[in-house]
Each structure stands twice: as structure tokens, then as C-alpha cells.
Protein backbone atom coordinates (compact mmCIF):
# COMPACT_ATOMS: atom_id res chain seq x y z
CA UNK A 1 1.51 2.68 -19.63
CA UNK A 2 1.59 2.04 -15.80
CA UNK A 3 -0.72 -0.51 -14.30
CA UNK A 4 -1.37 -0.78 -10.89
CA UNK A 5 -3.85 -3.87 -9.26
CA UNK A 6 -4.52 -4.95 -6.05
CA UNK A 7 -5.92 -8.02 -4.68
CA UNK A 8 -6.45 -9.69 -1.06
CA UNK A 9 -8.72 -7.50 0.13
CA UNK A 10 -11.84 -8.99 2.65
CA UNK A 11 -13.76 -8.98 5.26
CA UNK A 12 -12.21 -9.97 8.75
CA UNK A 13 -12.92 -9.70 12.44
CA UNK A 14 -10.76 -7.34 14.33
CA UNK A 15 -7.65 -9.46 15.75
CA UNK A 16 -7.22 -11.14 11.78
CA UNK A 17 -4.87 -10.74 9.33
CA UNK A 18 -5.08 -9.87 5.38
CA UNK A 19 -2.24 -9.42 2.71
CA UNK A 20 -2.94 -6.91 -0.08
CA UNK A 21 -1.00 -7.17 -2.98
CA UNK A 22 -0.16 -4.87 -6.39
CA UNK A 23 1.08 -6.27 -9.14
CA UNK A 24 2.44 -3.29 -11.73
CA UNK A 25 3.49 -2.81 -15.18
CA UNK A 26 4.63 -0.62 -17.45
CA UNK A 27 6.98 0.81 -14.79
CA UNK A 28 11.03 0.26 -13.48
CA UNK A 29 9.88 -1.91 -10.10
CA UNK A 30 13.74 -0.96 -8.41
CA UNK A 31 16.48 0.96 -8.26
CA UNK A 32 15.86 4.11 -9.25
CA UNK A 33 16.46 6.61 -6.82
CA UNK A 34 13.99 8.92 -5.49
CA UNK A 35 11.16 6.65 -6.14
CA UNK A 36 8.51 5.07 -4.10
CA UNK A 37 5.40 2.29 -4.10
CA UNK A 38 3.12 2.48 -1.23
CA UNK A 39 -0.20 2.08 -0.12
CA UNK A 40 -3.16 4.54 0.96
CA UNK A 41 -6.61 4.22 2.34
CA UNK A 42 -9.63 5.70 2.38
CA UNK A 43 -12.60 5.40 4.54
CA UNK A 44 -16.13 6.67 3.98
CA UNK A 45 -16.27 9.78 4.62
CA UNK A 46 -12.73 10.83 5.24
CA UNK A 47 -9.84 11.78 3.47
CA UNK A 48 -7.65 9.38 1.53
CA UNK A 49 -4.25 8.88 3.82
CA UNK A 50 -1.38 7.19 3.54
CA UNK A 51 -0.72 3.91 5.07
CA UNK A 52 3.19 2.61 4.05
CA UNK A 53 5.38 3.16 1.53
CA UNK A 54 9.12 1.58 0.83
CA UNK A 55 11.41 3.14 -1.68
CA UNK A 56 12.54 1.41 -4.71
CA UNK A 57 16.38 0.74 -4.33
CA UNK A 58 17.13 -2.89 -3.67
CA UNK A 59 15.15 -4.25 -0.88
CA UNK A 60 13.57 -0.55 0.01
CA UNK A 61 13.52 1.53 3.06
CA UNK A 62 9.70 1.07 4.85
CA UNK A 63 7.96 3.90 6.63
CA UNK A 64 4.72 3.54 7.95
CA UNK A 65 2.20 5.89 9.37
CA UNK A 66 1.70 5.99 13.49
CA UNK A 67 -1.54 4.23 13.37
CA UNK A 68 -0.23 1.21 11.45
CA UNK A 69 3.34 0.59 13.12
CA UNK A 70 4.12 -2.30 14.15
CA UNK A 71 0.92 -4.16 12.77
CA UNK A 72 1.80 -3.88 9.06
CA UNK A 73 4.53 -4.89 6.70
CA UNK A 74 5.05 -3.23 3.65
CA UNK A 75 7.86 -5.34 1.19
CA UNK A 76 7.99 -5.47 -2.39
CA UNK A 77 9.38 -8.44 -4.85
CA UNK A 78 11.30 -7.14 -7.16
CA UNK A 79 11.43 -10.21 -9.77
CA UNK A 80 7.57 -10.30 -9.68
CA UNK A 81 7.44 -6.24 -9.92
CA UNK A 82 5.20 -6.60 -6.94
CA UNK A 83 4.16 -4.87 -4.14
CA UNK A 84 2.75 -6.05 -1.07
CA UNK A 85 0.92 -4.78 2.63
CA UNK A 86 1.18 -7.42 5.63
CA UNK A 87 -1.73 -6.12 7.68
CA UNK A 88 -2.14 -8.15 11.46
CA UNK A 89 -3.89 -7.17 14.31
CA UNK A 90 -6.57 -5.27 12.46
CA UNK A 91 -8.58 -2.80 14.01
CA UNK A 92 -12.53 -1.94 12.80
CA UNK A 93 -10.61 1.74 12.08
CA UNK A 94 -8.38 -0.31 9.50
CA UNK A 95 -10.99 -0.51 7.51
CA UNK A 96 -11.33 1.30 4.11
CA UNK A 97 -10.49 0.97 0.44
CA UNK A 98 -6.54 0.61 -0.23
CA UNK A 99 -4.93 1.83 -3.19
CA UNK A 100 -1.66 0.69 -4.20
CA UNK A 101 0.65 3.72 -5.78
CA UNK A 102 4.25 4.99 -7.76
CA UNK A 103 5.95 7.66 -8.30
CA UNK A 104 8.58 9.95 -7.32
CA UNK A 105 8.69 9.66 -3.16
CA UNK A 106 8.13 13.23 -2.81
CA UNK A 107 5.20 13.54 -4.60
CA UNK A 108 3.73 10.34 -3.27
CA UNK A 109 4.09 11.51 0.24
CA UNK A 110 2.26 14.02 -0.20
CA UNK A 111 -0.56 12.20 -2.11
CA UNK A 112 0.08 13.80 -5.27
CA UNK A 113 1.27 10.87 -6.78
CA UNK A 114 0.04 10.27 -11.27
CA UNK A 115 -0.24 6.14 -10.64
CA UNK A 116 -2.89 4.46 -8.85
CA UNK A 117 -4.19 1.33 -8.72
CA UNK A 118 -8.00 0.80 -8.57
CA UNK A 119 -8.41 -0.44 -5.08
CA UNK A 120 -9.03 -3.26 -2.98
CA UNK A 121 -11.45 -3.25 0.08
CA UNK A 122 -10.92 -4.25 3.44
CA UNK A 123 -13.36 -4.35 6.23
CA UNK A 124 -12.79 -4.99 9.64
CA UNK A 125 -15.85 -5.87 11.96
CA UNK A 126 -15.66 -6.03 15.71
């Protein structure tokens, strides 16, 4: 059975820093191709997007969404079967509740992804 958890959410003034993490189990953390960990968010009232994701081979490939580049760092430890989101220079639009994921990169990309974690909240105040 996969589990996905997150942890490090907060509260923070716009400017600060937080690092989520996800630990998971039940699931092959690297090297299998075609598969991918990343995060999402949601904000009240809007749709649930995607934030980063990294592929599983080795150290993984990043790609981030336009709204996050160059601000956050998405890596993964493979030893600890952990993933993790490096979020600086947050914005009050940063905030929202972000899920940790898995699963084949297609289907993750498009949000469709069968493993979630529960969620970890992150708010941003001006």
C-alpha cells in the first residue's frame, strides 16, 4: 500500500522560506522509468494545480510550473524514499494546501495521478 505524508507546512510572511517534505512507502522511490513524485496545490476556491515534479531515475529531471521558477526546488532522497519542495521568496498567491504525489509521469501531469498524500498547509501573509 502507498503512503504519502507531508510535513513543513506554516505560516510565513511573504519574502520567507518553508520546506515541505513527503516521506512515502509502499512504493519503488527511483529508477523506474516513466515515473514521477511531485507536488500540487490548491487554494480556496480554485482548482488544484501542479506546482513541481522530478522524475524518478537517479537524481530526477525537475520541472516546475511558470509561477514557481526559480523560487522553488523540488529534489528527492532516494535512501530516505523522500521527497522534498524548497519554497523561497513566497508570495501571499503561494499560499494553499500542497499535496505530495506518484505515479506514472503522464498521468501525474495531468493530475490524474492514484497516490496522494494528505496535505500540508502553507500560508503566506503580506
Amino acid at each position: 500500500q502507498v503512503q504519502l505524508v507531508e510535513s513543513g507546512g506554516g505560516s510565513v510572511q511573504a519574502g520567507g522560506s518553508l520546506r515541505l517534505s513527503c516521506a512515502t512507502s509502499g512504493l519503488t522511490f527511483s529508477g523506474i522509468p516513466g515515473y514521477c513524485m511531485g507536488w500540487f496545490r490548491q487554494a480556496p476556491g480554485k482548482e488544484r494545480e501542479g506546482v513541481a515534479t522530478i522524475t524518478s531515475e537517479g537524481n530526477g529531471n525537475p520541472s516546475y510550473a511558470d509561477s514557481v521558477k526559480g523560487r522553488f526546488t523540488i529534489t528527492k532522497d532516494n535512501a530516505k524514499n523522500t521527497l522534498y519542495l524548497q519554497m523561497n521568496s513566497l508570495k501571499p498567491e503561494d499560499t494553499g494546501m500542497y499535496y505530495c504525489t506518484a505515479d506514472l509521469c503522464w498521468k501525474l501531469v495531468e493530475g490524474f495521478a492514484d497516490n496522494w498524500g494528505q496535505g500540508t498547509q502553507v500560508t503566506v501573509s503580506s
